[in-house]
Protein backbone atom coordinates (compact mmCIF):
# COMPACT_ATOMS: atom_id res chain seq x y z
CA UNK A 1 44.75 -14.56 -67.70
CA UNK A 2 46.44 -16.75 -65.19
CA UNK A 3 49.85 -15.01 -66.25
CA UNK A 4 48.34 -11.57 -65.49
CA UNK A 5 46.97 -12.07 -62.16
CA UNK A 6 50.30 -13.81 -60.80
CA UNK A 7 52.25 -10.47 -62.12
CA UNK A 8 49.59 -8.27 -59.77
CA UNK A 9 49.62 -10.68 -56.88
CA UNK A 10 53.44 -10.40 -57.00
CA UNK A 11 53.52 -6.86 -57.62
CA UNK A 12 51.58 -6.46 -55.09
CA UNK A 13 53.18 -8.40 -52.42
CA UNK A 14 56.34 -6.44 -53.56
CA UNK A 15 55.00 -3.41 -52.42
CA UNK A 16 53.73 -4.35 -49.47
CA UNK A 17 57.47 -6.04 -48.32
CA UNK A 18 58.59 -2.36 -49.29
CA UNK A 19 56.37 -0.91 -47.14
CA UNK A 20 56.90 -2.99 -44.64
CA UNK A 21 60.73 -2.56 -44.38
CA UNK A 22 60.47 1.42 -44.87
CA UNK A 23 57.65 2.13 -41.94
CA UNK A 24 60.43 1.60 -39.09
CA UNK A 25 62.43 4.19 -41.28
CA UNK A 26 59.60 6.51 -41.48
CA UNK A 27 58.24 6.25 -37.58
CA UNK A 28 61.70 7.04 -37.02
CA UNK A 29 61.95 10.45 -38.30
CA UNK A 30 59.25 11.65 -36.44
CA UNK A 31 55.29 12.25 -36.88
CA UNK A 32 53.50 15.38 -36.00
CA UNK A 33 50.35 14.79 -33.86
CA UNK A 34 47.64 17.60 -33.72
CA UNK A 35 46.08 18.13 -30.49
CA UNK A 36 42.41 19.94 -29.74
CA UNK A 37 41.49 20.64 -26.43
CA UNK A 38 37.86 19.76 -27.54
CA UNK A 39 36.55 17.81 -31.11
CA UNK A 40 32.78 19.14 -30.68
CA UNK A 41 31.68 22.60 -30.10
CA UNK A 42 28.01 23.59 -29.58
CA UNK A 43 27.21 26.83 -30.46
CA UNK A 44 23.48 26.31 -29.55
CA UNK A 45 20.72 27.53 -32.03
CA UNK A 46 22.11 29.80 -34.42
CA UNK A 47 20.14 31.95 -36.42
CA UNK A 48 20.78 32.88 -40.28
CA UNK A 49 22.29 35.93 -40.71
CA UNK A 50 24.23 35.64 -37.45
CA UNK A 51 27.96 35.36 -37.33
CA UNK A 52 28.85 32.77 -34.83
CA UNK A 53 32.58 32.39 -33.46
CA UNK A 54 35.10 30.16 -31.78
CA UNK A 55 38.74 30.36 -30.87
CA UNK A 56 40.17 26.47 -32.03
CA UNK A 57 43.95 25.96 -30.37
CA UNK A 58 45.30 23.67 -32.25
CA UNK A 59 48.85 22.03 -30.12
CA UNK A 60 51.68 19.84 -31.97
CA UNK A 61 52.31 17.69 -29.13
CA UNK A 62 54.66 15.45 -32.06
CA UNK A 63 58.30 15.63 -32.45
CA UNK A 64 58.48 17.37 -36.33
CA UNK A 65 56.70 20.13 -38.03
CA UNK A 66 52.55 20.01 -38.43
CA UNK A 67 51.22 21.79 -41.38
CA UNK A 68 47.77 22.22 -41.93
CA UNK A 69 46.81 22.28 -45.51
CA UNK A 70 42.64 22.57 -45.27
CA UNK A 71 40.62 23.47 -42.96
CA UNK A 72 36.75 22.24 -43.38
CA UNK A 73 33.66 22.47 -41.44
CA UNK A 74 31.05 19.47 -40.89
């Protein structure tokens, strides 16, 4: 059991070394960065059956491409 749990710890540190020496790499090449001019909107009392609507602008203010994949509501 002993045996085992060495393997993971030093599997694990592996990884983290890796990630370690790659992140400099990877901050390197650029990040998008969304930007929205507001995060809440209040669209007062809304009644069923009523469409409500809002125009979102969503900026890249980062230096490589932003792709949104999903868009949700909460």
């Amino acid at each position: 059991m002993t045996r085992i749990t060495n393997s993971i710890m030093m599997g694990l540190m592996a990884l983290f070394c890796i990630s370690i020496a790659v992140a400099p790499v990877r901050a390197a090449e650029g990040a998008p960065k969304a930007v929205v001019a507001q995060d809440v909107y209040d669209f007062g009392i809304a009644y069923e059956g009523v469409d409500v609507f809002q125009d979102i602008v969503i900026k890249n203010t980062g230096d490589a491409d932003l792709e949104i994949i999903r868009i949700g509501t909460g």
